[in-house]
Protein backbone atom coordinates (compact mmCIF):
# COMPACT_ATOMS: atom_id res chain seq x y z
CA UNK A 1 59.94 -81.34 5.52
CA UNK A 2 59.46 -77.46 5.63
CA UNK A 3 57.13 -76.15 8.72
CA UNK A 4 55.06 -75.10 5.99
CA UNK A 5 54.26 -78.90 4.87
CA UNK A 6 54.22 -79.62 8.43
CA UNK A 7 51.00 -77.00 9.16
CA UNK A 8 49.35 -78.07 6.25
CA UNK A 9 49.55 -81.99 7.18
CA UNK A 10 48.18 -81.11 10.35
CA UNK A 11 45.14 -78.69 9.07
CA UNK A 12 44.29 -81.57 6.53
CA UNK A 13 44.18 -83.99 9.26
CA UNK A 14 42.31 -81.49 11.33
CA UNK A 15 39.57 -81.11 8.29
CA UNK A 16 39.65 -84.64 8.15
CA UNK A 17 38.67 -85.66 12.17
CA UNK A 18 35.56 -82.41 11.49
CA UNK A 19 34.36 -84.41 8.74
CA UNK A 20 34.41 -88.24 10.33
CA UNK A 21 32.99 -86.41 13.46
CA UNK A 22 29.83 -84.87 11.38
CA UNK A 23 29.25 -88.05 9.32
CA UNK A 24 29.54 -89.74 13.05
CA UNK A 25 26.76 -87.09 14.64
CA UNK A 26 25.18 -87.36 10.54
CA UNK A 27 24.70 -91.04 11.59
CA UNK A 28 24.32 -90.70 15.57
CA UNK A 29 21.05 -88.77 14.28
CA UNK A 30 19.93 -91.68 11.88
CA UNK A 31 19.83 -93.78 14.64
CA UNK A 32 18.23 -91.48 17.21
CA UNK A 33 15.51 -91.39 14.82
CA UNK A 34 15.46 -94.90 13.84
CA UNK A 35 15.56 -95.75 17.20
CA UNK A 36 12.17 -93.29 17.55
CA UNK A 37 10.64 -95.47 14.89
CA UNK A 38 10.88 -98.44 16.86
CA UNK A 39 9.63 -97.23 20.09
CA UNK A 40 6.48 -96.03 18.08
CA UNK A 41 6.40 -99.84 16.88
CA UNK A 42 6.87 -101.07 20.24
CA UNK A 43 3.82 -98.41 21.95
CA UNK A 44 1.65 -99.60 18.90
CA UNK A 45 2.18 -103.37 20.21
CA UNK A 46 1.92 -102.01 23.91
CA UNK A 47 -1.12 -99.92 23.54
CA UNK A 48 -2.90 -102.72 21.14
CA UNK A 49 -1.87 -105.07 24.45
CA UNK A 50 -3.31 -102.98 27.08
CA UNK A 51 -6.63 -102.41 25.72
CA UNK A 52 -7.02 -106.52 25.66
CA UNK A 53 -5.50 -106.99 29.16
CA UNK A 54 -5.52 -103.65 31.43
CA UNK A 55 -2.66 -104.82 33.45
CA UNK A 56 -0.27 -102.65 35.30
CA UNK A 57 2.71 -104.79 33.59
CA UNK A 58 1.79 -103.67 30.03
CA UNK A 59 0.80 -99.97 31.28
CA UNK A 60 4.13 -99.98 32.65
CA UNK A 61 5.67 -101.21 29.34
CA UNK A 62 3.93 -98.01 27.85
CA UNK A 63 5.44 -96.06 30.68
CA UNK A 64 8.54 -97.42 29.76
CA UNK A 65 8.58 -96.85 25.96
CA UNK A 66 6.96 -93.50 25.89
CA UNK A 67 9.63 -92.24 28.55
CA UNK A 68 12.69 -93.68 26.17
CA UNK A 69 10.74 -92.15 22.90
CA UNK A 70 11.13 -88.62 24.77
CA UNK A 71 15.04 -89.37 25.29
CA UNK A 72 15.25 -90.94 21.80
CA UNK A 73 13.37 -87.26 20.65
CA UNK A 74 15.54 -85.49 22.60
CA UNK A 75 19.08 -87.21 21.14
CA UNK A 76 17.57 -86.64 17.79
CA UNK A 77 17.65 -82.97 18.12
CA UNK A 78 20.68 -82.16 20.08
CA UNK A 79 23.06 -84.72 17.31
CA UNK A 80 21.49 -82.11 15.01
CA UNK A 81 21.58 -78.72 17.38
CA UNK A 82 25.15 -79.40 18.86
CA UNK A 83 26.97 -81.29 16.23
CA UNK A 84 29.38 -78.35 15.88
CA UNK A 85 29.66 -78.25 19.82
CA UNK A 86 30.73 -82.02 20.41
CA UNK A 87 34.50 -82.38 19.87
CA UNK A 88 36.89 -85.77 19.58
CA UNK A 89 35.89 -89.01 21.12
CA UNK A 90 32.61 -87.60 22.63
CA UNK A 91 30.95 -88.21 19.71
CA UNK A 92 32.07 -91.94 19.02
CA UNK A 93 30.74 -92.58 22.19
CA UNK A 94 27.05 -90.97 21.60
CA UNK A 95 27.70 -92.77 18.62
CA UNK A 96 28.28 -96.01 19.82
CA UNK A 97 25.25 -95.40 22.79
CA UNK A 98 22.82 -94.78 20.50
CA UNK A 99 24.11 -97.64 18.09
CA UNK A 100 23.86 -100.04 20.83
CA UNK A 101 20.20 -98.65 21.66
CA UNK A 102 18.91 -98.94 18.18
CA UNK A 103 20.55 -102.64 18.06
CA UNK A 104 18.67 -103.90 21.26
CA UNK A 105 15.04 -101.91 20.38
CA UNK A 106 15.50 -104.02 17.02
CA UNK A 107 15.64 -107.09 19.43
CA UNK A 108 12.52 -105.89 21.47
CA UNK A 109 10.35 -105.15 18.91
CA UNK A 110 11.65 -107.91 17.08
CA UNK A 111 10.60 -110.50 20.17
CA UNK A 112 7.50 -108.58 21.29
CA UNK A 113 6.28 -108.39 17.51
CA UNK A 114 6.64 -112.53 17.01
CA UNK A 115 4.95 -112.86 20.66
CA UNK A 116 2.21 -110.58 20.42
């Protein structure tokens, strides 16, 4: 094989990481916001919760979620505002954070929701 062939192989595999790593931060951002869904679910069942009970428990549960729907904001902009700034395995890692996030919010709200 020519050094030619050899450059090209290695730009397509280059073009090829960009794109996984953009559908990853395409996805990472999906979540982020998915995860800010559930947070809104979970202040809804919060909020509805402290206005029957007044305790410092469920204030601090709305503490809680309104503090991790700022984060959850936050990730949801900079997956979109630094995409092209987060290189190799940094973003399977935000990805995988943020996967893991959305899986145990499902669980809360999921739990709280049957509870409440």
């Amino acid at each position: 094989m020519g050094k030619s062939a050899a450059k090209g192989i290695k730009a397509g595999c280059s073009r090829g990481r960009k794109i996984l790593m953009s559908q990853m931060m395409d996805l990472g951002s999906v979540l982020a916001v998915l995860n800010v869904a559930l947070l809104l679910g979970l202040l809804f069942i919060y909020g509805r919760a402290y206005g029957s009970i007044k305790s410092y428990f469920t204030l601090g549960l709305l503490l809680f979620a309104s503090l991790f729907l700022f984060q959850n904001i936050i990730a949801a902009y900079s997956y979109l505002a630094m995409a092209p700034l987060v290189q190799g395995a940094a973003s399977t890692y935000i990805l995988a954070i943020t996967a893991v996030q959305a899986l145990g919010l499902s669980v809360l709200l999921f739990v709280t929701w049957r509870s409440h």
